[in-house]
PDB file of N, CA and C in Angstrom:
ATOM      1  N   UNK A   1      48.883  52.118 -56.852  1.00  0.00           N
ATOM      2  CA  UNK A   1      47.693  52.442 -56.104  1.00  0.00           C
ATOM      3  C   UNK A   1      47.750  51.854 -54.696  1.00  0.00           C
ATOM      4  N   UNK A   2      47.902  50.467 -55.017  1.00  0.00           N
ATOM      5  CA  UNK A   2      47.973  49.732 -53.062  1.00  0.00           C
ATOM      6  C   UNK A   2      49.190  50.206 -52.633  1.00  0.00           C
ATOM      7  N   UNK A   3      50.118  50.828 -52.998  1.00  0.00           N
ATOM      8  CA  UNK A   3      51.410  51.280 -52.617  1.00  0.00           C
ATOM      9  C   UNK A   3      51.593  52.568 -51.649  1.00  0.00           C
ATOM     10  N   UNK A   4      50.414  53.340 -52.930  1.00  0.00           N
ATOM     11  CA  UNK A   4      50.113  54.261 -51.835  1.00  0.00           C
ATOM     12  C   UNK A   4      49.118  54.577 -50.532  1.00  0.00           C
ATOM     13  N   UNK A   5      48.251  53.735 -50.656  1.00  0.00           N
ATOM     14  CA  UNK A   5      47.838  52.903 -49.697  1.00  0.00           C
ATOM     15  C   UNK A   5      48.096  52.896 -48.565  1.00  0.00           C
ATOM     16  N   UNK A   6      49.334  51.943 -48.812  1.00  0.00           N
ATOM     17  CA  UNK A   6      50.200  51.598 -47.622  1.00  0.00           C
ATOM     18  C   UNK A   6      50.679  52.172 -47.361  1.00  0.00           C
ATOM     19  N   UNK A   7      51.526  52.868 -47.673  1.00  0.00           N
ATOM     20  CA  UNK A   7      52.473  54.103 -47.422  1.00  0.00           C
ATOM     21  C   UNK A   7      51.616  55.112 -46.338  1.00  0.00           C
ATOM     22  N   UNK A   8      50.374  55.212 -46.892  1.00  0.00           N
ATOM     23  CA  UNK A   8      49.421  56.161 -46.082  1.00  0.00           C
ATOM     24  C   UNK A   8      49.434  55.809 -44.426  1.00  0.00           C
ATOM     25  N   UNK A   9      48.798  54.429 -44.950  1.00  0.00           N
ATOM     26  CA  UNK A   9      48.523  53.350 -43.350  1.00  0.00           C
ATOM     27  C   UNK A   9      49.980  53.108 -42.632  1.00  0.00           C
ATOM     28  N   UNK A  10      50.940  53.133 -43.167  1.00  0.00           N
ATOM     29  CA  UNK A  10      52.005  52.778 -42.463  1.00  0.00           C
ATOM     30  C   UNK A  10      52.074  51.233 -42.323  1.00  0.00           C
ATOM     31  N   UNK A  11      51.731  51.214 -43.370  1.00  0.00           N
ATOM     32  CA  UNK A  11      51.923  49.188 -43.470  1.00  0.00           C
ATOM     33  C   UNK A  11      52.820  48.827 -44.552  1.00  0.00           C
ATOM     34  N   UNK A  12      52.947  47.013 -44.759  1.00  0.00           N
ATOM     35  CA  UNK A  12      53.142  46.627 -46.206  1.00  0.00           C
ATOM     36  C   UNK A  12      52.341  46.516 -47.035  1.00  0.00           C
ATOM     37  N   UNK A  13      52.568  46.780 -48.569  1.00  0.00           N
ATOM     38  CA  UNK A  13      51.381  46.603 -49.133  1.00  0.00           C
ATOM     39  C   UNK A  13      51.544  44.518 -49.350  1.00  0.00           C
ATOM     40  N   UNK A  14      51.697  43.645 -48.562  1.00  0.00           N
ATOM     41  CA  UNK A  14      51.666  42.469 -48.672  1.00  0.00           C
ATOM     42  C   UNK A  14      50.590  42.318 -47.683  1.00  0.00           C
ATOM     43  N   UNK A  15      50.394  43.457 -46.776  1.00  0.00           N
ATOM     44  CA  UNK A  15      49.504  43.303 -45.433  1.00  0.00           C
ATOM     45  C   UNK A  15      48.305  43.746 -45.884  1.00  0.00           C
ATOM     46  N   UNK A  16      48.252  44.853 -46.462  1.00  0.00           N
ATOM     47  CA  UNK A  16      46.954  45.779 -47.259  1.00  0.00           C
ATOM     48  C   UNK A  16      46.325  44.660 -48.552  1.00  0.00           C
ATOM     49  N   UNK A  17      47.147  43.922 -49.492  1.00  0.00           N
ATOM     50  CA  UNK A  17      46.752  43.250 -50.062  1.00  0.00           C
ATOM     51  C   UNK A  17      46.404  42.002 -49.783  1.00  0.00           C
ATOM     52  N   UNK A  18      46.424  41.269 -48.423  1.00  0.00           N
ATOM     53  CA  UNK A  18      45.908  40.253 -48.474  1.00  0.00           C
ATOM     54  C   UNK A  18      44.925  40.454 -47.018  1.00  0.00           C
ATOM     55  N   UNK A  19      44.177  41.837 -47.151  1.00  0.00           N
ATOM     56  CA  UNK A  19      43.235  42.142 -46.175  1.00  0.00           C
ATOM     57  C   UNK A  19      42.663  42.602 -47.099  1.00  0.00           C
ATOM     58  N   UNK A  20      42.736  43.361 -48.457  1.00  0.00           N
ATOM     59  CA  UNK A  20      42.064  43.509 -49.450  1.00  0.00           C
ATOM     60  C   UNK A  20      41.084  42.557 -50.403  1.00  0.00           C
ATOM     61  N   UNK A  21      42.054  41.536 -50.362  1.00  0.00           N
ATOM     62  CA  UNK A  21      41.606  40.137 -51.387  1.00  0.00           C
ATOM     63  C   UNK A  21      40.269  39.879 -50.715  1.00  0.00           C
ATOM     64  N   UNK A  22      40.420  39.943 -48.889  1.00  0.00           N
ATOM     65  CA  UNK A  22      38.984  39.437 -48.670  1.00  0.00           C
ATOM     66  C   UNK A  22      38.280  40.159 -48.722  1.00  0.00           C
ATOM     67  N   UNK A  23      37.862  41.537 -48.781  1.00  0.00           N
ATOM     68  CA  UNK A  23      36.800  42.848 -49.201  1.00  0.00           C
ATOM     69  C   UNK A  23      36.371  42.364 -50.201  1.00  0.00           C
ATOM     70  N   UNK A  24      35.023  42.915 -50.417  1.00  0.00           N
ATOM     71  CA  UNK A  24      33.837  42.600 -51.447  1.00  0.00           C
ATOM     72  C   UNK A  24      33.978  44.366 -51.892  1.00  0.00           C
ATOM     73  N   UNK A  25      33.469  44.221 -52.853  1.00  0.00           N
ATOM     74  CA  UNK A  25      33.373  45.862 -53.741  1.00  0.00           C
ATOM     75  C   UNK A  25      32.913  46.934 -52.912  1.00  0.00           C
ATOM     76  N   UNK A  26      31.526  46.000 -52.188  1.00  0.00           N
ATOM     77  CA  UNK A  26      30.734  47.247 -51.446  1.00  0.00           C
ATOM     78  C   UNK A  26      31.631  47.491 -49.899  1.00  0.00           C
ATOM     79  N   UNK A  27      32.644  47.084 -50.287  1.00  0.00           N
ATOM     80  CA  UNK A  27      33.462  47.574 -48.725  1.00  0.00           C
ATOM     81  C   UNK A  27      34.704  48.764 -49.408  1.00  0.00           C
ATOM     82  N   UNK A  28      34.689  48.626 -50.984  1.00  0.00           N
ATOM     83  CA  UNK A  28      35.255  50.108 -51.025  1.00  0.00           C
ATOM     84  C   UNK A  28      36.491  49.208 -51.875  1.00  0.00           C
ATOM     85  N   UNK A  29      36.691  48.102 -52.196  1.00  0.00           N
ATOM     86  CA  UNK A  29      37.497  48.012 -53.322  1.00  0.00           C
ATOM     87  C   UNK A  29      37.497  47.318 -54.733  1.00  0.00           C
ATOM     88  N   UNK A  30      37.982  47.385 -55.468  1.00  0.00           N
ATOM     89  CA  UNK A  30      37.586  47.162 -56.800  1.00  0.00           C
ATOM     90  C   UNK A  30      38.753  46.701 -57.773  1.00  0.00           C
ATOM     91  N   UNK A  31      39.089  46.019 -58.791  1.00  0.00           N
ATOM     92  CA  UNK A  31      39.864  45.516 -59.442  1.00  0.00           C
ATOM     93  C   UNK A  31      39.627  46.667 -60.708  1.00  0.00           C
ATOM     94  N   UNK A  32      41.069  46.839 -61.409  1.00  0.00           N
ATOM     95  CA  UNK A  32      40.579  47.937 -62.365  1.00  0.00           C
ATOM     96  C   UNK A  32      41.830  46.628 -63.614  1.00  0.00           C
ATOM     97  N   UNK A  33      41.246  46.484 -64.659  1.00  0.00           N
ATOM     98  CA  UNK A  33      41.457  45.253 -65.553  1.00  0.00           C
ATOM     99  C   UNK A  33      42.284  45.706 -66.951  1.00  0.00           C
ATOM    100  N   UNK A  34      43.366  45.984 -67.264  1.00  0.00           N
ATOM    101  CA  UNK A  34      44.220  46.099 -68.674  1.00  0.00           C
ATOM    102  C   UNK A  34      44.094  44.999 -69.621  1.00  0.00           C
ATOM    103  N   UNK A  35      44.720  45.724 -70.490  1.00  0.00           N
ATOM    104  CA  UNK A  35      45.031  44.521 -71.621  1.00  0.00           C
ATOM    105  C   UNK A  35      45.223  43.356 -71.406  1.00  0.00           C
ATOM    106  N   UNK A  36      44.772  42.257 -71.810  1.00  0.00           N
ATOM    107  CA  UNK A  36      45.548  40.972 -71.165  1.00  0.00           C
ATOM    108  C   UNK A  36      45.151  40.553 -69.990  1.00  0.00           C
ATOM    109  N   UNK A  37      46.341  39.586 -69.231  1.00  0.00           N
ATOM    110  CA  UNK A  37      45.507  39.801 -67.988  1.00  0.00           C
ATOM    111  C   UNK A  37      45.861  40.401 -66.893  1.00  0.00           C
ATOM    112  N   UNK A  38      46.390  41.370 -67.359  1.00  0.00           N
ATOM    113  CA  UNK A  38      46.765  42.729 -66.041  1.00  0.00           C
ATOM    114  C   UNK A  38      45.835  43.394 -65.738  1.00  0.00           C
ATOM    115  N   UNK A  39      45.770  43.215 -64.163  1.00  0.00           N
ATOM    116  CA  UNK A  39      44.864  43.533 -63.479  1.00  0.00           C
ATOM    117  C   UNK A  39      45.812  44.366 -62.168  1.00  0.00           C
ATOM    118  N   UNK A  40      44.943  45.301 -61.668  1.00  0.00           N
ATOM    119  CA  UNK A  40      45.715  46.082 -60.248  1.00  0.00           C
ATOM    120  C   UNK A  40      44.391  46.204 -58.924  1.00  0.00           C
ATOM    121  N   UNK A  41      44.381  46.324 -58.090  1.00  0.00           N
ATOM    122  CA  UNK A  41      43.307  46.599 -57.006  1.00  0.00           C
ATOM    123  C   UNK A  41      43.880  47.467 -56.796  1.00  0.00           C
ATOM    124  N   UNK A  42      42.455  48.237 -56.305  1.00  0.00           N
ATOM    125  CA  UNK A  42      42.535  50.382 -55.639  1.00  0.00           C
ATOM    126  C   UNK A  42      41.230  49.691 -55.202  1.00  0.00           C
ATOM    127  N   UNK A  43      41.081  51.268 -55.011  1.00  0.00           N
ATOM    128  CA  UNK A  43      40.357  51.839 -53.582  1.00  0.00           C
ATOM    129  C   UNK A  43      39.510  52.598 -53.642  1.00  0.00           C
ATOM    130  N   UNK A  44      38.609  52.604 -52.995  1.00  0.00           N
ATOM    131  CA  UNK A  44      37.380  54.262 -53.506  1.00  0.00           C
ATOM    132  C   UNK A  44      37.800  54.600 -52.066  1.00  0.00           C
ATOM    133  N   UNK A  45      37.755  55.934 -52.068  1.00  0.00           N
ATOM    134  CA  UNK A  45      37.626  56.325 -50.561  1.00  0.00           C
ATOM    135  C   UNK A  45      37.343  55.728 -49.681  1.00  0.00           C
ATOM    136  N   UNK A  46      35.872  55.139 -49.533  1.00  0.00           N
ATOM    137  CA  UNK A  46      35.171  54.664 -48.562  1.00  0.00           C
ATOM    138  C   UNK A  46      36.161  53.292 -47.886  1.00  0.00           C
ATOM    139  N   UNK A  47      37.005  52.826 -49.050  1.00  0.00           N
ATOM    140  CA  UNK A  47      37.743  51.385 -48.876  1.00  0.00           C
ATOM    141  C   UNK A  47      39.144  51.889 -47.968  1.00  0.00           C
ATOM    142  N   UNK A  48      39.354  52.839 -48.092  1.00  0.00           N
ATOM    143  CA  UNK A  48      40.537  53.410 -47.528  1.00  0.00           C
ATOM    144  C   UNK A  48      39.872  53.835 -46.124  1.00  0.00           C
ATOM    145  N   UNK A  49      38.938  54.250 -45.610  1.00  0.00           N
ATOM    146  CA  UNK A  49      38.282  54.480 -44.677  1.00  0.00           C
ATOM    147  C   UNK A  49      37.865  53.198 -43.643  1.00  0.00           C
ATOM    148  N   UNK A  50      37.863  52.204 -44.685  1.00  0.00           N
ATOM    149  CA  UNK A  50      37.439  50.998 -44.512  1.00  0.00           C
ATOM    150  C   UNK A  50      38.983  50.196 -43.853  1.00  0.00           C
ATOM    151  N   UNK A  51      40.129  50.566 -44.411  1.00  0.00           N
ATOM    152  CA  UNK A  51      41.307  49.453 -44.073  1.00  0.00           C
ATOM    153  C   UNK A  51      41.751  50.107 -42.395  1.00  0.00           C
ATOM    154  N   UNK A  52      41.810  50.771 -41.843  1.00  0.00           N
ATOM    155  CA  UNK A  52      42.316  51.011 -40.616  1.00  0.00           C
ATOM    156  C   UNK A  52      41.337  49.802 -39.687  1.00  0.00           C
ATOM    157  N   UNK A  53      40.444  49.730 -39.806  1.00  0.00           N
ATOM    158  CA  UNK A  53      39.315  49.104 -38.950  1.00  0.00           C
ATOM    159  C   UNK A  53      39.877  47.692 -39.474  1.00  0.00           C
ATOM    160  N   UNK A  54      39.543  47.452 -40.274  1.00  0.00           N
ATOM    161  CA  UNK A  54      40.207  45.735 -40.637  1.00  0.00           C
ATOM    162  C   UNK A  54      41.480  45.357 -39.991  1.00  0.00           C
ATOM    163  N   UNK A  55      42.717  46.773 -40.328  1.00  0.00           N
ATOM    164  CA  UNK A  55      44.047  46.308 -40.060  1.00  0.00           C
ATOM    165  C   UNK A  55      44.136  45.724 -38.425  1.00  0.00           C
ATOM    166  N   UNK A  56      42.843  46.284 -37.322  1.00  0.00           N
ATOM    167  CA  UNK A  56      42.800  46.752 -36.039  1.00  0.00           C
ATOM    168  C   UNK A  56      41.924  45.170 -35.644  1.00  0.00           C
ATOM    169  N   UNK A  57      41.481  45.047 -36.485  1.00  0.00           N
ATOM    170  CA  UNK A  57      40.667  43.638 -36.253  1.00  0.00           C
ATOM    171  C   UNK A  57      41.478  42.055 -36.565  1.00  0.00           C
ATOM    172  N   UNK A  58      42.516  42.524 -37.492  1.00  0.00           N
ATOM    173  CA  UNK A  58      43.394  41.539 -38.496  1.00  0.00           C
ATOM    174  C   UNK A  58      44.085  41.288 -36.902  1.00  0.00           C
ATOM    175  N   UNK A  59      44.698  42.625 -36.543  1.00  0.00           N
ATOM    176  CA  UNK A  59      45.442  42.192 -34.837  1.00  0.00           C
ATOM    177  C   UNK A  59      45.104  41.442 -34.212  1.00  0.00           C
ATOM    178  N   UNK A  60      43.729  41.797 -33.892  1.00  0.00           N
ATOM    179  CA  UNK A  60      43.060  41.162 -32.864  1.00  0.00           C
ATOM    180  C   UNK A  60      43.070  39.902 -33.126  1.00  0.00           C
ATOM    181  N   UNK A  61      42.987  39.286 -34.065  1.00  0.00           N
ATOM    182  CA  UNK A  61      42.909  37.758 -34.414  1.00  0.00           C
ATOM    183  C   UNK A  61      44.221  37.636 -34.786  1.00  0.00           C
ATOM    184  N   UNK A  62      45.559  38.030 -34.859  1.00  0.00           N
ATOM    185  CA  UNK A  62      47.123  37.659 -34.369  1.00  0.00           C
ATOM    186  C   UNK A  62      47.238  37.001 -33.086  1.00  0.00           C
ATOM    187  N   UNK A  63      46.442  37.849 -32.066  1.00  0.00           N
ATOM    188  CA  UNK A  63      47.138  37.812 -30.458  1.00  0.00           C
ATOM    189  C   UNK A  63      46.390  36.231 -30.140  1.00  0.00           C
TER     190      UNK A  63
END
């Protein structure tokens, strides 16, 4: 799921996932929970709509 993601954005998903970790649900992402304790993070639309603007802000606080 974050794979394709990234692939979309033209990023890593090491970059997408640790701009993800800090999103709250209502920004569009969500943990989806397996057996055990496998767990994966995705995306609702709105969260994918949501990562270009973060990735653009994540910069801004690089420089």
């Amino acid at each position: 799921m974050i794979d394709r993601v990234a692939a979309e954005l033209e990023e890593t998903v090491d970059r997408i996932f640790d701009l993800a970790i800090e999103m709250e649900t209502e920004d569009g992402v969500i943990w989806v929970y397996g057996p055990g304790d496998d767990s994966v993070i995705a995306f609702t639309p709105f969260g994918i709509e949501n990562l270009p603007e973060l990735i653009e802000m994540d910069r801004g606080h690089a420089r």
